[in-house]
PDB file of N, CA and C in Angstrom:
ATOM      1  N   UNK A   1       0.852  -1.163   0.000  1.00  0.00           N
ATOM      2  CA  UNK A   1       0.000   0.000   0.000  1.00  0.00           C
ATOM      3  C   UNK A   1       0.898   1.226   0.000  1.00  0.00           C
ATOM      4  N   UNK A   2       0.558   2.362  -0.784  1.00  0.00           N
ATOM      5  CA  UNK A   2       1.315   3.270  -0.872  1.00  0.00           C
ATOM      6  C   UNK A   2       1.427   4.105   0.126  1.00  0.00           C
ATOM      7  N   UNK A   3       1.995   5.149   0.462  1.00  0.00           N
ATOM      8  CA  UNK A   3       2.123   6.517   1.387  1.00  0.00           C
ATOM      9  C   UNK A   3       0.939   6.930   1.408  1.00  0.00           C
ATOM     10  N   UNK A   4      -0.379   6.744   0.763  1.00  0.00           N
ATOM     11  CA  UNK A   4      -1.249   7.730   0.631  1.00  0.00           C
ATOM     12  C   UNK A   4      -2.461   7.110   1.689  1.00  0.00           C
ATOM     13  N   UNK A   5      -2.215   6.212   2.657  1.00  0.00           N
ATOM     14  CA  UNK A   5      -3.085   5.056   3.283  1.00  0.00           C
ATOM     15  C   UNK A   5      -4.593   5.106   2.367  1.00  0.00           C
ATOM     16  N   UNK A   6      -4.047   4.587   1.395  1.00  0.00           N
ATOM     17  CA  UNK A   6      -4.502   3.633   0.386  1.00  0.00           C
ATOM     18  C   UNK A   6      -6.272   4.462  -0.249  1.00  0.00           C
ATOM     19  N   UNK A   7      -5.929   5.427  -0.419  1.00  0.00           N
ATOM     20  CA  UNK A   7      -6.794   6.810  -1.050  1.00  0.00           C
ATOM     21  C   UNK A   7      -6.754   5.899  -2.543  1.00  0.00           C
ATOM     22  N   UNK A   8      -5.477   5.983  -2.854  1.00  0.00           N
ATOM     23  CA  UNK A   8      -5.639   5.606  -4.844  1.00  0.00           C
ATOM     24  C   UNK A   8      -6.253   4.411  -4.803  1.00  0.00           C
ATOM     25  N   UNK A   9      -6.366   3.363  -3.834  1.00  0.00           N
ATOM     26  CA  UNK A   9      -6.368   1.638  -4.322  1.00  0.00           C
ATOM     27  C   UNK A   9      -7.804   2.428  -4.451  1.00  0.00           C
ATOM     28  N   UNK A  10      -8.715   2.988  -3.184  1.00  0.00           N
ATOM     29  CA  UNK A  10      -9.864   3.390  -2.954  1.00  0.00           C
ATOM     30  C   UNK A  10     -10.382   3.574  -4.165  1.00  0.00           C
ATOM     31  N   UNK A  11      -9.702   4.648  -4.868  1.00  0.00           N
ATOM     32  CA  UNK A  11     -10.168   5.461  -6.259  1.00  0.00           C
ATOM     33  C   UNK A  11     -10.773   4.916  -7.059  1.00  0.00           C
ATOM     34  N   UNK A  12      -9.739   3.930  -7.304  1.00  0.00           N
ATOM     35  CA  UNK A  12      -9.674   3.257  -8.921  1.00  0.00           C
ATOM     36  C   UNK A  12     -10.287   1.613  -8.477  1.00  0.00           C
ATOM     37  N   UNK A  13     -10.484   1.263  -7.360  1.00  0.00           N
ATOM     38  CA  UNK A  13     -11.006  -0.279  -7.478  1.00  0.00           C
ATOM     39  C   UNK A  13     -12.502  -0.247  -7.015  1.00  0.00           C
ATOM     40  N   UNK A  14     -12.559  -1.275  -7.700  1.00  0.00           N
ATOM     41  CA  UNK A  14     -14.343  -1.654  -7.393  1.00  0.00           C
ATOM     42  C   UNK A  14     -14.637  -1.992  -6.187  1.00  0.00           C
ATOM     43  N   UNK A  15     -14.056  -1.839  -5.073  1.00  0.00           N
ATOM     44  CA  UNK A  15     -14.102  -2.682  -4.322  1.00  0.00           C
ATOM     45  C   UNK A  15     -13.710  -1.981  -3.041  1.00  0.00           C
ATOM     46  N   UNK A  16     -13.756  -1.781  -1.934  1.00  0.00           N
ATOM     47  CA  UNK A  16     -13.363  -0.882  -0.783  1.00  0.00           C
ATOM     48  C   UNK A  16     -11.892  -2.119  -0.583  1.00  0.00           C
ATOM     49  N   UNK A  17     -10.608  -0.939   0.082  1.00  0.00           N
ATOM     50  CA  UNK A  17      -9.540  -1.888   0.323  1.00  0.00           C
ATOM     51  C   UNK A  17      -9.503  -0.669   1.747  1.00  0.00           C
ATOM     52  N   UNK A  18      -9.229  -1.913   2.749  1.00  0.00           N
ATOM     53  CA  UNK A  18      -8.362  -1.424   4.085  1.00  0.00           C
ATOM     54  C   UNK A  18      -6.728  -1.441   4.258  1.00  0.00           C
ATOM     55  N   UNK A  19      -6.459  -0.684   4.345  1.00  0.00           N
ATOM     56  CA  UNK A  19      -4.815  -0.363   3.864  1.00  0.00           C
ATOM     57  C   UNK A  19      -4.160  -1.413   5.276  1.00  0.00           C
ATOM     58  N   UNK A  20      -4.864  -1.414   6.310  1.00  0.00           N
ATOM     59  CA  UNK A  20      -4.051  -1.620   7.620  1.00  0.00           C
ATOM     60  C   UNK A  20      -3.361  -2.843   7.147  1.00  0.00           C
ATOM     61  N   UNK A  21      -4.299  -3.747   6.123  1.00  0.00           N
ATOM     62  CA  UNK A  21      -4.316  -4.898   5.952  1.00  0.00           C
ATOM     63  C   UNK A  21      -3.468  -5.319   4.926  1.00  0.00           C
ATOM     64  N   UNK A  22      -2.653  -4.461   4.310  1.00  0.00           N
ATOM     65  CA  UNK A  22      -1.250  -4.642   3.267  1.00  0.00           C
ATOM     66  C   UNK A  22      -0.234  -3.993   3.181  1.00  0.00           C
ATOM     67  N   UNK A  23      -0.532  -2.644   3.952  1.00  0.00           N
ATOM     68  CA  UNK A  23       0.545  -1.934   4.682  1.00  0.00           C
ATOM     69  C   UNK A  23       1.741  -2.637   5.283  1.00  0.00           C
ATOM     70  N   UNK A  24       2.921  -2.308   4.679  1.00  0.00           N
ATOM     71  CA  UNK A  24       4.453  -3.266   4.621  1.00  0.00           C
ATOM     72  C   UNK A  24       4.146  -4.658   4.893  1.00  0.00           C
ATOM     73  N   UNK A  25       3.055  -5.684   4.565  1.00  0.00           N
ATOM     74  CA  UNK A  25       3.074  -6.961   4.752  1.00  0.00           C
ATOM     75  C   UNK A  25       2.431  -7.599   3.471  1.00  0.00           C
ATOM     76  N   UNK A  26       1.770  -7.563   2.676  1.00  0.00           N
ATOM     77  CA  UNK A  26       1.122  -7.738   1.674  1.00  0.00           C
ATOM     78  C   UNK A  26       1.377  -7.335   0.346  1.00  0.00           C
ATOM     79  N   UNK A  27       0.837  -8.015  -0.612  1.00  0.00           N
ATOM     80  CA  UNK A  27       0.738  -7.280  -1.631  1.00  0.00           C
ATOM     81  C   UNK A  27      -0.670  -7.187  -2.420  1.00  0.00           C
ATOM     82  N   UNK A  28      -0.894  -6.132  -2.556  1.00  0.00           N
ATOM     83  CA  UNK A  28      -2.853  -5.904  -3.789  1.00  0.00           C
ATOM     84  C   UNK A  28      -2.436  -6.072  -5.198  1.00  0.00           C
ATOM     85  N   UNK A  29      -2.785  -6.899  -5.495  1.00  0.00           N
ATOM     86  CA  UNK A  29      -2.489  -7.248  -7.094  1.00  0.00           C
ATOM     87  C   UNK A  29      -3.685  -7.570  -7.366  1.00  0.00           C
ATOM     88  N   UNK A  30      -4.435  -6.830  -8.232  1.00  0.00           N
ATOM     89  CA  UNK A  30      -5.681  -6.896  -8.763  1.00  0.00           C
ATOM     90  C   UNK A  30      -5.743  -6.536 -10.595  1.00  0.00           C
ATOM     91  N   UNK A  31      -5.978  -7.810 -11.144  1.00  0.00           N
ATOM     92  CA  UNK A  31      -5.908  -7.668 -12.411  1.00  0.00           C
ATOM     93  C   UNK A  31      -6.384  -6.776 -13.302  1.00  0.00           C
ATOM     94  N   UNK A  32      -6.214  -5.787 -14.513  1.00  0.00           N
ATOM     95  CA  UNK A  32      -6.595  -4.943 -15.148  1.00  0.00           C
ATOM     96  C   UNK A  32      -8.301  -4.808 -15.618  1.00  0.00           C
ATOM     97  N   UNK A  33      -8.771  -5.438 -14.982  1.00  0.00           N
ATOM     98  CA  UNK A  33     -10.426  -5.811 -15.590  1.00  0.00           C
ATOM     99  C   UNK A  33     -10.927  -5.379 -14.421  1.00  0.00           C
ATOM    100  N   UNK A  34     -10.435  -5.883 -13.454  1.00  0.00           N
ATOM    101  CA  UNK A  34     -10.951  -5.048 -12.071  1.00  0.00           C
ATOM    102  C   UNK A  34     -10.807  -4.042 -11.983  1.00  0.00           C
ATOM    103  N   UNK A  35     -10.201  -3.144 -12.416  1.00  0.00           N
ATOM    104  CA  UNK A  35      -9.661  -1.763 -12.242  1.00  0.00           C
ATOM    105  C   UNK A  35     -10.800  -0.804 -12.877  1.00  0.00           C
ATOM    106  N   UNK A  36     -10.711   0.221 -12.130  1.00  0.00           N
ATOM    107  CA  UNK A  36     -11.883   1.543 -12.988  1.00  0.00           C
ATOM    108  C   UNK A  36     -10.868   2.037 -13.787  1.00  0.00           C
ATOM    109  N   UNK A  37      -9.609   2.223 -13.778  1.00  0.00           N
ATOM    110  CA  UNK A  37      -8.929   3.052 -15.047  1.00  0.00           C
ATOM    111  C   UNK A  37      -8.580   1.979 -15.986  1.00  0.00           C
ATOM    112  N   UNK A  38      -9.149   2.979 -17.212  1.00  0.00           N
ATOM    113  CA  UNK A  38      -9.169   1.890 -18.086  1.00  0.00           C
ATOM    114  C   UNK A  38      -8.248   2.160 -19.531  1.00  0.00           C
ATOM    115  N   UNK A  39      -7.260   2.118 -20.313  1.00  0.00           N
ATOM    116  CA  UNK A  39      -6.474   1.803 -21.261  1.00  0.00           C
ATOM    117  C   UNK A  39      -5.315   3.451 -20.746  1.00  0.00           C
ATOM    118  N   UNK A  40      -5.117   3.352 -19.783  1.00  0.00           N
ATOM    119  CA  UNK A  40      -4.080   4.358 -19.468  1.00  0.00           C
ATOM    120  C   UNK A  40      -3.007   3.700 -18.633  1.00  0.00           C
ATOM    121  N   UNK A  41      -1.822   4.274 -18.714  1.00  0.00           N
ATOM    122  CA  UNK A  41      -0.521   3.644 -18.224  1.00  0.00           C
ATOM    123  C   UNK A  41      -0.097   5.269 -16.889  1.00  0.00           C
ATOM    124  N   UNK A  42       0.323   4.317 -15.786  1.00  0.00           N
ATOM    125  CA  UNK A  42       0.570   5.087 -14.702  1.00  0.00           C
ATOM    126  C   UNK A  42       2.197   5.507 -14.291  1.00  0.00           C
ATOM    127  N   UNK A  43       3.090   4.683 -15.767  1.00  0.00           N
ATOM    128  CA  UNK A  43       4.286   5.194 -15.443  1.00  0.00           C
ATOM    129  C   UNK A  43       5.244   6.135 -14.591  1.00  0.00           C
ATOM    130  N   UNK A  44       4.294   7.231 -14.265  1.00  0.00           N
ATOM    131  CA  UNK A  44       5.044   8.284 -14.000  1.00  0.00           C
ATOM    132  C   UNK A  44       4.974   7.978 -12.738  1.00  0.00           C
ATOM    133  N   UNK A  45       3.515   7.971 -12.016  1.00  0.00           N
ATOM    134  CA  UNK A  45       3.271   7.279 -10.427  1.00  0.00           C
ATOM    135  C   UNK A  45       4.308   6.135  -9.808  1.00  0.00           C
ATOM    136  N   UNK A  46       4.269   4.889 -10.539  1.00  0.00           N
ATOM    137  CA  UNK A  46       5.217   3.820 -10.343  1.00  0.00           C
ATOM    138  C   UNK A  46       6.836   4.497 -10.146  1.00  0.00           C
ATOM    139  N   UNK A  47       7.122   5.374 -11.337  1.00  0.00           N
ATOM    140  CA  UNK A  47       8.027   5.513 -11.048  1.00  0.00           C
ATOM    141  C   UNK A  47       8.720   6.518 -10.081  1.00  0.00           C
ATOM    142  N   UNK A  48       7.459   7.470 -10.060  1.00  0.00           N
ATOM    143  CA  UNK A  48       8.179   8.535  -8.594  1.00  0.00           C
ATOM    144  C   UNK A  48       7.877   7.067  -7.138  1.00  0.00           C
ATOM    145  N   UNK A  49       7.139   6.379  -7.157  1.00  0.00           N
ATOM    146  CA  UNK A  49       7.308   5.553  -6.183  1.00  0.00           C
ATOM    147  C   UNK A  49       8.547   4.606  -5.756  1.00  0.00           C
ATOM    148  N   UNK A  50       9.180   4.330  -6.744  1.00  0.00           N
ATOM    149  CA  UNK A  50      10.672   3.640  -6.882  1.00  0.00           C
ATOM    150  C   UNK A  50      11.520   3.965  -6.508  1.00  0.00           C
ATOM    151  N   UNK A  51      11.299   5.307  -6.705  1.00  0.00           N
ATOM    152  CA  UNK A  51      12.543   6.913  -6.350  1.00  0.00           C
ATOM    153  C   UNK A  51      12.250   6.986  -5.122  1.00  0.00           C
ATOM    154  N   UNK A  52      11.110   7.122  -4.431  1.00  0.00           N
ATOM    155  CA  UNK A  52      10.893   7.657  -2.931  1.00  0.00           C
ATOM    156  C   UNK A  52      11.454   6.127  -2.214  1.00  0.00           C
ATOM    157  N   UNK A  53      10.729   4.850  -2.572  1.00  0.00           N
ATOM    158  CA  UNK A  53      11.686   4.015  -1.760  1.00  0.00           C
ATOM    159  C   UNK A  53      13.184   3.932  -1.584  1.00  0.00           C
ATOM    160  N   UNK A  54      13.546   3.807  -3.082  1.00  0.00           N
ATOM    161  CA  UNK A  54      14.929   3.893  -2.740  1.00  0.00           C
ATOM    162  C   UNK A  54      15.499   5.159  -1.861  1.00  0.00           C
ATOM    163  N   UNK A  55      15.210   5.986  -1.995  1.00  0.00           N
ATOM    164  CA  UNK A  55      15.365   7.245  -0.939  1.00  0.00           C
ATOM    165  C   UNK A  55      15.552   6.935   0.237  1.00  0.00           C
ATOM    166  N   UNK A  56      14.532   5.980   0.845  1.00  0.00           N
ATOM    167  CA  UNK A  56      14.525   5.807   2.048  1.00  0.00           C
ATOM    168  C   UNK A  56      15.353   4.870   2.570  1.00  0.00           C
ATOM    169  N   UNK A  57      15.863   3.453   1.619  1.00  0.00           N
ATOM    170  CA  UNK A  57      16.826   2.727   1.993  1.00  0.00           C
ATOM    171  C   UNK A  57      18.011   3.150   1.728  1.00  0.00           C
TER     172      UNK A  57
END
């Protein structure tokens, strides 16, 4: 779950997600059909997320 206690999973899934519950232990992998965004790529998100972890280690 990201920094944002889990506002985006909220956004974009069909589905209510409780962050407590994948927060540094889990992972949400929910296939592209489930998703409300639909034929767009989030590159830029993923990748400022890569940058802020490594930051921190």
């Amino acid at each position: 779950m990201d920094d944002d206690q889990g506002t985006y999973a909220n956004t974009y899934l069909p589905f209510p997600v409780d962050p407590s519950q994948y927060y540094g232990r889990k992972v949400l992998a929910v296939p592209r059909c489930c998703q409300k965004r639909r034929g767009k790529t989030d590159r830029l998100r993923v990748n400022d997320g890569v940058a802020v972890r490594e930051e921190k280690d």
